[in-house]
Protein backbone atom coordinates (compact mmCIF):
# COMPACT_ATOMS: atom_id res chain seq x y z
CA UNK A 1 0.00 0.00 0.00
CA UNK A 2 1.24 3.17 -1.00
CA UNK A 3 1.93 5.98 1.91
CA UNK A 4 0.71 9.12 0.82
CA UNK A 5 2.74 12.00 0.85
CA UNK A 6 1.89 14.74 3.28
CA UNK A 7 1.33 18.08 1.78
CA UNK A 8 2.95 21.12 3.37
CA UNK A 9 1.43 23.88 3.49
CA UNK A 10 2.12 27.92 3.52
CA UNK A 11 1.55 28.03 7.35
CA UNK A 12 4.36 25.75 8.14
CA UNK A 13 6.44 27.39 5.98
CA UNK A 14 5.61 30.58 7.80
CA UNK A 15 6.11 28.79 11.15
CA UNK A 16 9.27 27.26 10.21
CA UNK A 17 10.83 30.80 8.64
CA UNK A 18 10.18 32.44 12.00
CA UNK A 19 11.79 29.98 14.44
CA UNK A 20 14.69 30.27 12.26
CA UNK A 21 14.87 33.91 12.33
CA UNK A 22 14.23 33.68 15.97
CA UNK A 23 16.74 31.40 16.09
CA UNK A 24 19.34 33.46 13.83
CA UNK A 25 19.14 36.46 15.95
CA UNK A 26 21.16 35.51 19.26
CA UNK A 27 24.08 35.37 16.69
CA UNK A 28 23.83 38.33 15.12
CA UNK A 29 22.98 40.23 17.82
CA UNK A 30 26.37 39.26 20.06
CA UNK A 31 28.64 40.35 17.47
CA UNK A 32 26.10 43.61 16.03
CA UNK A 33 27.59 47.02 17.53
CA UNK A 34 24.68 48.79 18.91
CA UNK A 35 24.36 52.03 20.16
CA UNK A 36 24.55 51.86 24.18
CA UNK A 37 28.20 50.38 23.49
CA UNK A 38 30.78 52.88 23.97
CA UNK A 39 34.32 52.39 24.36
CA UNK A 40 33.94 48.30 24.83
CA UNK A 41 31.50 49.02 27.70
CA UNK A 42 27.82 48.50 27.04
CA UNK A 43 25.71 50.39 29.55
CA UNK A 44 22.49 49.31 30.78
CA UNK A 45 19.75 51.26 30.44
CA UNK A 46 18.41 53.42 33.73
CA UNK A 47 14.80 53.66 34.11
CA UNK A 48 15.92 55.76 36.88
CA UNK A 49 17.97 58.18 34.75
CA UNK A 50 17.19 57.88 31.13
CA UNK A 51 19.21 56.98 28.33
CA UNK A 52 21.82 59.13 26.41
CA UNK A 53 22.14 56.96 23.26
CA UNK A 54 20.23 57.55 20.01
CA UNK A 55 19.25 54.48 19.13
CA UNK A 56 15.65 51.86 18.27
CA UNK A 57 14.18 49.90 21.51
CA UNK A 58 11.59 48.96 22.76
CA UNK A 59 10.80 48.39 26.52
CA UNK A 60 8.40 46.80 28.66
CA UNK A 61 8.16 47.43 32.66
CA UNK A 62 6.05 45.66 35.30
CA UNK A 63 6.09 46.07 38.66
CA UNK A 64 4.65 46.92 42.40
CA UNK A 65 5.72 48.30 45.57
CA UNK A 66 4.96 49.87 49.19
CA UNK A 67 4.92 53.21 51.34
CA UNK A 68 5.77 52.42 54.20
CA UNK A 69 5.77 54.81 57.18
CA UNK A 70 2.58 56.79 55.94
CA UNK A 71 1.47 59.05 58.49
CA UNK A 72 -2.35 59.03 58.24
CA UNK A 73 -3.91 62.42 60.10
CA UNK A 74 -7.17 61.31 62.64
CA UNK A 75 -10.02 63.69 61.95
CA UNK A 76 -13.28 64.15 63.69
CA UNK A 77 -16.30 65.45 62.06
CA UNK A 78 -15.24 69.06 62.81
CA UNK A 79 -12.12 68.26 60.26
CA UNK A 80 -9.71 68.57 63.64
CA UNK A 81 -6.72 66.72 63.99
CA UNK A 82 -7.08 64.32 66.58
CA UNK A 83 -3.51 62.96 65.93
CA UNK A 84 -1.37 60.08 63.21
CA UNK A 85 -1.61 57.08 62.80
CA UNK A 86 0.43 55.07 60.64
CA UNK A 87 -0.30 53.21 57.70
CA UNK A 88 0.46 51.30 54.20
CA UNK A 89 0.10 51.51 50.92
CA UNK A 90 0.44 49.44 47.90
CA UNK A 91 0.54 49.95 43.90
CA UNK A 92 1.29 48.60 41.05
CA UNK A 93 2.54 49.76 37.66
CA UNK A 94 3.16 49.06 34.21
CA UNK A 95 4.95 50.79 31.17
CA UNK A 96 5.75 49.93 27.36
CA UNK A 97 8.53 52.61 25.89
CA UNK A 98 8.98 52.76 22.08
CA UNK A 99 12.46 54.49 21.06
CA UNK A 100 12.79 55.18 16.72
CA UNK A 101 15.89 56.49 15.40
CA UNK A 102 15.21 58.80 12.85
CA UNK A 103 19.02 59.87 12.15
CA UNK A 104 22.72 58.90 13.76
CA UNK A 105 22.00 61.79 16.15
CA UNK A 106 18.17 61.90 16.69
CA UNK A 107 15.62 59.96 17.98
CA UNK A 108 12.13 60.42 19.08
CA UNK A 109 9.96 58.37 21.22
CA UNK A 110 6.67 57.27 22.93
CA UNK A 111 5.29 55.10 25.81
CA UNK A 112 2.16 54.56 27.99
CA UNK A 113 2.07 54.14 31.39
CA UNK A 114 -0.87 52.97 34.34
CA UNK A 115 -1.12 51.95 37.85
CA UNK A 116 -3.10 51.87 40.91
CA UNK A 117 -2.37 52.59 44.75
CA UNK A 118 -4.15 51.79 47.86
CA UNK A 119 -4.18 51.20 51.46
CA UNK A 120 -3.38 47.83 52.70
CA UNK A 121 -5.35 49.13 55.77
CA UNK A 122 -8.84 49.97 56.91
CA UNK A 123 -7.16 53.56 57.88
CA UNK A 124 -5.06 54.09 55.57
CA UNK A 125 -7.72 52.84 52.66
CA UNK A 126 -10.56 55.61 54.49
CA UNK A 127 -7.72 58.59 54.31
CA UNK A 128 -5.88 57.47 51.06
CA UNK A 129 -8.61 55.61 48.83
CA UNK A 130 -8.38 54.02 45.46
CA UNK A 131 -5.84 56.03 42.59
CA UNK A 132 -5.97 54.57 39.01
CA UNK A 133 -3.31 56.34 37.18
CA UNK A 134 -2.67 56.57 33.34
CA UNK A 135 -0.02 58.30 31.84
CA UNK A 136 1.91 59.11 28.71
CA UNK A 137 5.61 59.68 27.32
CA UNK A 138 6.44 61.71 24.64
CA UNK A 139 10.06 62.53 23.70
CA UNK A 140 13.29 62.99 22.04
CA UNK A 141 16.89 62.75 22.36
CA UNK A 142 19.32 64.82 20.14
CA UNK A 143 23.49 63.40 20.43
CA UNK A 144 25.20 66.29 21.52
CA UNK A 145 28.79 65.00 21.10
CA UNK A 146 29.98 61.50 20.92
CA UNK A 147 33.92 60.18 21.19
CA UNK A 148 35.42 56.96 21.64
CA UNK A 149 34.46 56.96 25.80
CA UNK A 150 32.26 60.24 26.10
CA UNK A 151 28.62 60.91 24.97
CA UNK A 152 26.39 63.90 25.90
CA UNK A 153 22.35 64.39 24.55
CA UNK A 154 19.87 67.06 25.09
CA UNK A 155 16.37 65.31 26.09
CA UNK A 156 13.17 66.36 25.90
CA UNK A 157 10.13 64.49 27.24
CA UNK A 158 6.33 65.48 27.94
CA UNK A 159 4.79 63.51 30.37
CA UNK A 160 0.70 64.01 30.72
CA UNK A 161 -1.32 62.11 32.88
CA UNK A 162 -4.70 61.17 34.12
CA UNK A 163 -5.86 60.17 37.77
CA UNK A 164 -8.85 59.02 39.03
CA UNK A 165 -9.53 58.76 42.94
CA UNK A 166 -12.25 56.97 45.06
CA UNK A 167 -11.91 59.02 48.60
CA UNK A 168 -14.61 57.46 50.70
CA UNK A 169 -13.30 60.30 53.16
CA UNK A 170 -13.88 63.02 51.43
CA UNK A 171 -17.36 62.42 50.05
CA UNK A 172 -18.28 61.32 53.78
CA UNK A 173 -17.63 64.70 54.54
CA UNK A 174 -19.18 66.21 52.09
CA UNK A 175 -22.40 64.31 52.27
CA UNK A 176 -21.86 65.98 56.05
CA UNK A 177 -21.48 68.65 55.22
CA UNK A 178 -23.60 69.67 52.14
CA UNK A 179 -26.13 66.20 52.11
CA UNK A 180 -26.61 63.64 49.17
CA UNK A 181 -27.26 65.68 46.32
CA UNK A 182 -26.37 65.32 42.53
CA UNK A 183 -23.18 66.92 42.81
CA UNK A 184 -22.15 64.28 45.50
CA UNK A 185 -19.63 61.69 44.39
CA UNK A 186 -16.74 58.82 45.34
CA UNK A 187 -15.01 59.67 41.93
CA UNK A 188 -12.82 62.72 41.74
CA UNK A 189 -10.12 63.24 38.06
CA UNK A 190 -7.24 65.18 37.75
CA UNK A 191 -4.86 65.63 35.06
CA UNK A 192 -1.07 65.67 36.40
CA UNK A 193 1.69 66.30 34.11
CA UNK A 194 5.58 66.86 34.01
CA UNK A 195 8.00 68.43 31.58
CA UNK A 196 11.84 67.64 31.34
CA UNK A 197 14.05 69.61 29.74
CA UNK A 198 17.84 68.75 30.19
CA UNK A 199 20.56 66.41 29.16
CA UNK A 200 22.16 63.01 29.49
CA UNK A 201 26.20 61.98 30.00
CA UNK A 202 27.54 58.86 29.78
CA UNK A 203 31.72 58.04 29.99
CA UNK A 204 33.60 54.82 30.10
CA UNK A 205 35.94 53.78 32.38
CA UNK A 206 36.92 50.24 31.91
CA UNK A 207 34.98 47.44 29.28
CA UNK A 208 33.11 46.41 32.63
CA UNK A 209 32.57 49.45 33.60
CA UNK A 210 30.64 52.91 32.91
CA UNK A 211 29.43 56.33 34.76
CA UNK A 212 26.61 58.46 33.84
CA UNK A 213 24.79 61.43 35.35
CA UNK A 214 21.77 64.00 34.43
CA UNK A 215 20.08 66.72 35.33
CA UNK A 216 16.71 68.34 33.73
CA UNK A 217 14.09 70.63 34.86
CA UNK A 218 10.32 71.70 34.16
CA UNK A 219 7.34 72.24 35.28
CA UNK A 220 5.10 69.99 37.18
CA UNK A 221 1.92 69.63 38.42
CA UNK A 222 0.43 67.08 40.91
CA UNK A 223 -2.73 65.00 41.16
CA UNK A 224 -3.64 66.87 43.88
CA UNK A 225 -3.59 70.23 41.02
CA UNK A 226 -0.38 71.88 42.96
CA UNK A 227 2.22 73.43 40.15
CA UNK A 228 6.01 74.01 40.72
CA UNK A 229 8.94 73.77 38.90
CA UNK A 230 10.90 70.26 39.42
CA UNK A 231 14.67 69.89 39.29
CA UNK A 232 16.20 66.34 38.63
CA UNK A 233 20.23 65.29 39.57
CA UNK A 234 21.42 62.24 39.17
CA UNK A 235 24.62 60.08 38.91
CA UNK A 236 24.99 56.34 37.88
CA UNK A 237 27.16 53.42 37.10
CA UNK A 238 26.97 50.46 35.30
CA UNK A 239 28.90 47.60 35.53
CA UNK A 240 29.26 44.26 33.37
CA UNK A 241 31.25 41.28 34.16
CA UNK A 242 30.05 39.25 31.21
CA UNK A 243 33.72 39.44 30.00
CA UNK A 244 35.59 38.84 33.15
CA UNK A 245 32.98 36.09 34.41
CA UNK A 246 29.29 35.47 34.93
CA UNK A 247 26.76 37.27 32.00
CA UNK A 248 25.82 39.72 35.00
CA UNK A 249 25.04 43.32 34.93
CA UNK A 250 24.92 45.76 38.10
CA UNK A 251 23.01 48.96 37.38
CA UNK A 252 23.18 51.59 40.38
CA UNK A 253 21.66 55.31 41.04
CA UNK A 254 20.89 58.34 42.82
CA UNK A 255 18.47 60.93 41.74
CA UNK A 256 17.76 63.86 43.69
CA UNK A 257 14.53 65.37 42.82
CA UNK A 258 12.89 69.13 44.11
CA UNK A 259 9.91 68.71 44.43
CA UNK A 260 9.36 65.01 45.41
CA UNK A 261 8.86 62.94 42.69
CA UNK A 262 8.02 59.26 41.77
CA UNK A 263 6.39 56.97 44.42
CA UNK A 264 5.98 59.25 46.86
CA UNK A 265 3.04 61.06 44.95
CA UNK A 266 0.98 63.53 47.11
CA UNK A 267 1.87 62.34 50.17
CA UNK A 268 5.33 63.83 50.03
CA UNK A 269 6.35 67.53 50.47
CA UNK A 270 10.16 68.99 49.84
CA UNK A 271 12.63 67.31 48.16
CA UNK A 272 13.56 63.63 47.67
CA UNK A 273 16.20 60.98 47.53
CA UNK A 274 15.56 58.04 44.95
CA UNK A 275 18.54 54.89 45.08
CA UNK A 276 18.19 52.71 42.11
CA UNK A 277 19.82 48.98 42.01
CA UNK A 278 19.78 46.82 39.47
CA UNK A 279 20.61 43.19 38.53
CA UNK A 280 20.48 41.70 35.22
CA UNK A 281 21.56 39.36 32.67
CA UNK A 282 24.07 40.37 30.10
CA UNK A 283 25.32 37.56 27.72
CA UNK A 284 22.72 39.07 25.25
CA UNK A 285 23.78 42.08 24.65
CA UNK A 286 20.44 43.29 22.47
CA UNK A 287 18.31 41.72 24.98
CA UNK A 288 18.20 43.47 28.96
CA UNK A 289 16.28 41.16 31.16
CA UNK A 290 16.53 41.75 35.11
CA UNK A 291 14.63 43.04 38.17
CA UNK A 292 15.55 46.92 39.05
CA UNK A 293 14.45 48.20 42.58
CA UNK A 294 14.15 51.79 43.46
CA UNK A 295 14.29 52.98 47.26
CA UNK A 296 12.83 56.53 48.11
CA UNK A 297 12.90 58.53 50.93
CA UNK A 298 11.36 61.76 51.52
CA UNK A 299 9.57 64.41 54.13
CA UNK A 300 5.64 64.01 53.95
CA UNK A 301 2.68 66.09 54.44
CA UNK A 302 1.76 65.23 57.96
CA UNK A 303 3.69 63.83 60.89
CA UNK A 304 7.20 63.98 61.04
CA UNK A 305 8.89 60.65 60.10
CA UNK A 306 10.46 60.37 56.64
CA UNK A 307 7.98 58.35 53.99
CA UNK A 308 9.64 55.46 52.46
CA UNK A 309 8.64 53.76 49.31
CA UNK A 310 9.95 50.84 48.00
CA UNK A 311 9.14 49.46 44.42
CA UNK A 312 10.50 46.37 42.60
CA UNK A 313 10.37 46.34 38.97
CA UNK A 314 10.74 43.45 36.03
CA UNK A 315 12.26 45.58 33.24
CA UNK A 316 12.70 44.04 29.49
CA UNK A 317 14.13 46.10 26.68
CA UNK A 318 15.45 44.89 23.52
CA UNK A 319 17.69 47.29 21.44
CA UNK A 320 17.08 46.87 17.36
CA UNK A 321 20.25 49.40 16.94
């Protein structure tokens, strides 16, 4: 009996053409220069401070975190302090950044952001509520000067936002203090926003090992619909040991921000500290895969003990140039 010959069709071709080129690209891609390597040292990218190479990414973020040492004010009906209490909160966040290189020293991008925050207590849920947050990035970087170790970019990035708040709190009090009417409600929006303005340097030391630092300001203004002008510092380094052992990458950070920025959100008053650490793998140099963890510290609205926010982030990017 004759076996009869299977067909193939267009969909395994298509199948099989992609796992191939799938497979294909690990190859190219350790011995294709791309644009965050600068003299033998490829940096990894700082969520923390930005990125002073001109070059096409794309990144994905996912994460969560805590306040911890919230300092909840007791009220009575009267709106009189009574005294603090302290109290939690939790978010979460997530972020897709899209980076196109229009030139050798331009680039432009765009990214989304959203989230959510609330307390991980009855107290701190009454004072703080429910935040769902959605945000957007809109940018550009422009290469300044470039040598063999040294890089310097002017950045540019719009960032507008949208919040939405459940404050059981504060329509309690107003169903106090006006009664249940039609302009009662749990659901308040704002529209936050910040503007950067500034620049980006990045200089290699060793092949394992590179500094970086930033500063930008701009105007800001908070969920809460409070304006000022915000002033960002920051230093960096980024070390690789892929070539003198394990394919692992240790990103670290400091960003000193006026007013507070980041986690802290409303809550925070002054200025603010941000450490950034970061561990990931590096034997694909195209590909950054690793868990980056951000520690802030700042002087909040009520009480008098620092607030302290911790967040813990899965970051992917993978660099086309």
């Amino acid at each position: 009996m004759m076996q009869q010959r299977r067909r193939v069709g267009p969909r395994t071709v298509l199948v099989g053409a992609a796992l191939a080129a799938l497979l294909a690209v690990p190859g190219h891609a350790q011995t294709g220069a791309i644009r965050r390597t600068l003299g033998g040292h490829t940096f990894l990218p700082s969520t923390l401070l930005g990125d002073p190479f001109v070059g096409t990414y794309v990144r994905n973020i996912t994460g969560g975190g805590s306040a911890l040492g919230l300092q909840v004010p007791k009220l009575d009906l009267n709106e009189q302090v009574l005294g603090y209490q302290e109290a939690d909160i939790s978010f979460l966040t997530v972020g897709m950044e899209y980076q196109q290189a229009v030139a050798t020293w331009l680039a432009f991008r765009i990214g989304f952001t959203g989230g959510a925050r609330l307390g991980t207590s009855t107290v701190a849920l009454l004072a703080e509520g429910v935040t769902a947050m959605a945000g957007a990035t809109l940018g550009a970087t422009a290469k300044l000067v470039r040598t063999d170790r040294f890089i310097l970019s002017a950045t540019a990035d719009v960032l507008p936002g949208m919040s939405y708040q459940i404050s059981i709190l504060d329509f309690a009090k107003d169903v106090i203090a006006n009664g249940l009417d039609s302009t009662s409600s749990l659901l308040s929006k704002s529209s936050p926003y910040r503007y950067h303005f500034g620049g980006i340097g990045a200089y290699t030391v060793a092949p394992w090992l590179g500094l970086q630092a930033t500063g930008t300001v701009g105007p800001v203004r908070s969920s809460s619909g409070e304006e000022d002008t915000e002033l960002r510092l920051g230093v960096g380094a980024s070390m690789d040991f892929d070539s003198t052992g394990p394919p692992i990458g240790v990103l670290l950070g400091y960003l000193y921000t006026d007013p507070a920025a980041g986690g802290a959100g409303d809550n925070a008053t002054g200025d603010a500290g941000i450490f950034n650490v970061g561990v990931f793998y590096t034997g694909h140099k195209r590909l950054v895969v690793g868990l980056d963890t951000q520690f802030t510290s700042t002087d909040q609205t009520h009480g008098d003990e620092k607030l302290n926010v911790v967040t813990g982030r899965i970051v992917l990017r993978y660099d086309f140039q």
